[in-house]
Protein backbone atom coordinates (compact mmCIF):
# COMPACT_ATOMS: atom_id res chain seq x y z
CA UNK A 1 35.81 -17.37 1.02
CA UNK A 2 38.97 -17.35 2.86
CA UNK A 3 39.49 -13.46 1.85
CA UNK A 4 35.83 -12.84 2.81
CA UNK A 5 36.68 -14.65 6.41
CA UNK A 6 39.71 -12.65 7.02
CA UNK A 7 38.33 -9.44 6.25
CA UNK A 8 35.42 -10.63 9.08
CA UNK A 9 37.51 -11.60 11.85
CA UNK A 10 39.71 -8.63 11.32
CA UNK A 11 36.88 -5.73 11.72
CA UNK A 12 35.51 -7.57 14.40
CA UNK A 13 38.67 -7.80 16.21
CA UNK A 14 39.19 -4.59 15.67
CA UNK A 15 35.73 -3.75 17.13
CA UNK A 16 36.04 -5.97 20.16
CA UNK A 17 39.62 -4.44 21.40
CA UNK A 18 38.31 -0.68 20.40
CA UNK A 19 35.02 -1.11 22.55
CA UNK A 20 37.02 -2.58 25.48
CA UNK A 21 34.54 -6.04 24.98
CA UNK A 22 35.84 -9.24 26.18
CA UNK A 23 34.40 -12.09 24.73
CA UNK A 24 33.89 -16.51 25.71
CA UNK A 25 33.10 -19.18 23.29
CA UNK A 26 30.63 -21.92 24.77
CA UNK A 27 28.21 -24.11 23.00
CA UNK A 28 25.09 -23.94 24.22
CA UNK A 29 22.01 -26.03 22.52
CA UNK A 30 19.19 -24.77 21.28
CA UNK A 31 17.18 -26.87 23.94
CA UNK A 32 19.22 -24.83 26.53
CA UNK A 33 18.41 -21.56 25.11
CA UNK A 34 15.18 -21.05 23.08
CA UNK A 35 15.28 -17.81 23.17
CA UNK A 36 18.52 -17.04 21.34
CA UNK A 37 17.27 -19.73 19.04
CA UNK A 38 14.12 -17.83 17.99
CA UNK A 39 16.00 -14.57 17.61
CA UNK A 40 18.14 -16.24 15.36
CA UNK A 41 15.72 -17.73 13.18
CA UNK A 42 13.75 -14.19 12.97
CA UNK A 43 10.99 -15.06 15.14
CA UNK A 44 11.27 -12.60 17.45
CA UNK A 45 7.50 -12.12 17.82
CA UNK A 46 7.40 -16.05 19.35
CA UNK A 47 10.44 -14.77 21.89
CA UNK A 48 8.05 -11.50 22.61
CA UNK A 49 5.46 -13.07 23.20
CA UNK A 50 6.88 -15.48 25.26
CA UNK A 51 8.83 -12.62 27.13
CA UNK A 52 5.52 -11.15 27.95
CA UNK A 53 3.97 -14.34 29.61
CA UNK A 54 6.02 -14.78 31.83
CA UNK A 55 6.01 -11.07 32.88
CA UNK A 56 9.26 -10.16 31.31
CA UNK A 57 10.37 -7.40 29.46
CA UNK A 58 12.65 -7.75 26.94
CA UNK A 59 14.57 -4.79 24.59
CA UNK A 60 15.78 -4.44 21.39
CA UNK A 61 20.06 -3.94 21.16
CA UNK A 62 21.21 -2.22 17.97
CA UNK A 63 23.45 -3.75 15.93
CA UNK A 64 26.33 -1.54 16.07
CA UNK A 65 26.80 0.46 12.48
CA UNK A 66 30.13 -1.30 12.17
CA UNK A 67 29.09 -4.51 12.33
CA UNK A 68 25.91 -4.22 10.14
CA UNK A 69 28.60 -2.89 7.27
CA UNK A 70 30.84 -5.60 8.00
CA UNK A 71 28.36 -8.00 7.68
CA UNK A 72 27.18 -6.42 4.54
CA UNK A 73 30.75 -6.61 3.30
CA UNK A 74 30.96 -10.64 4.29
CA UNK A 75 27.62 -11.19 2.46
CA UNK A 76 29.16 -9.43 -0.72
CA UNK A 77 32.39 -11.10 -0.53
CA UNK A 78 31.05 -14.44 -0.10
CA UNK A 79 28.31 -14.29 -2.75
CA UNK A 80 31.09 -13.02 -5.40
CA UNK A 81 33.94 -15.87 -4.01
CA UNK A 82 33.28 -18.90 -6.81
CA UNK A 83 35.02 -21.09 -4.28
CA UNK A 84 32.14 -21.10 -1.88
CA UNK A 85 31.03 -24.33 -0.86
CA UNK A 86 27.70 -26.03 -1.91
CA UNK A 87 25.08 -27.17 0.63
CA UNK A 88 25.75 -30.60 -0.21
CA UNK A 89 29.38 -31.24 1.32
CA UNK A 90 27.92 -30.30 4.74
CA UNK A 91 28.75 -26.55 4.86
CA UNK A 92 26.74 -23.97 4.85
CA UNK A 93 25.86 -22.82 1.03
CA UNK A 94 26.17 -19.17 -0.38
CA UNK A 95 22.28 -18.14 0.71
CA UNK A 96 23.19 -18.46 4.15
CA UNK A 97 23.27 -14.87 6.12
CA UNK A 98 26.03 -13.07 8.00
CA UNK A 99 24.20 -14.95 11.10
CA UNK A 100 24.68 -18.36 9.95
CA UNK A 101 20.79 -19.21 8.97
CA UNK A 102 19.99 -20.19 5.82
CA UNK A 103 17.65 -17.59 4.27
């Protein structure tokens, strides 16, 4: 897993300082931003609809090419690692997406 990490952070480091993007970590709770949580969970059509009610409009971003393959590459790398963790020790098991939701 560590390998599979590495290889991760890397490409998206490399993404971040080649696109000029500056990022900030913050937590922010699902109570404080429903939105993001539906997205996240696939339920997009909820955060649509929801969009529209309120007289919204919302559009879809692409995921950028690079980070779709590096997320391909994590999901390979971590399903093929034997030291992945199980779901019972409190991390996240090996069905878990490139997004962090169990699928």
């Amino acid at each position: 897993m560590d390998q599979a990490m590495q290889s991760l952070v890397a490409r998206r480091s490399e993404w971040l300082l080649e696109s000029g993007t500056l990022e900030a970590s913050e937590r922010i709770t699902s109570k404080a931003n429903l939105w993001a949580d539906l997205g996240s969970r696939g339920r997009t059509d909820e955060m649509l609809r929801q969009d529209a009610a309120l007289g919204l409009s919302a559009r879809r971003v692409a995921v950028p090419t690079d980070w779709s393959l590096a997320a391909l590459e994590f999901d390979w790398l971590a399903s093929s690692d034997s030291q992945l963790p199980t779901a019972g020790d409190g991390q996240q098991s090996a069905s878990a997406d490139a997004t962090g939701t169990a699928g």
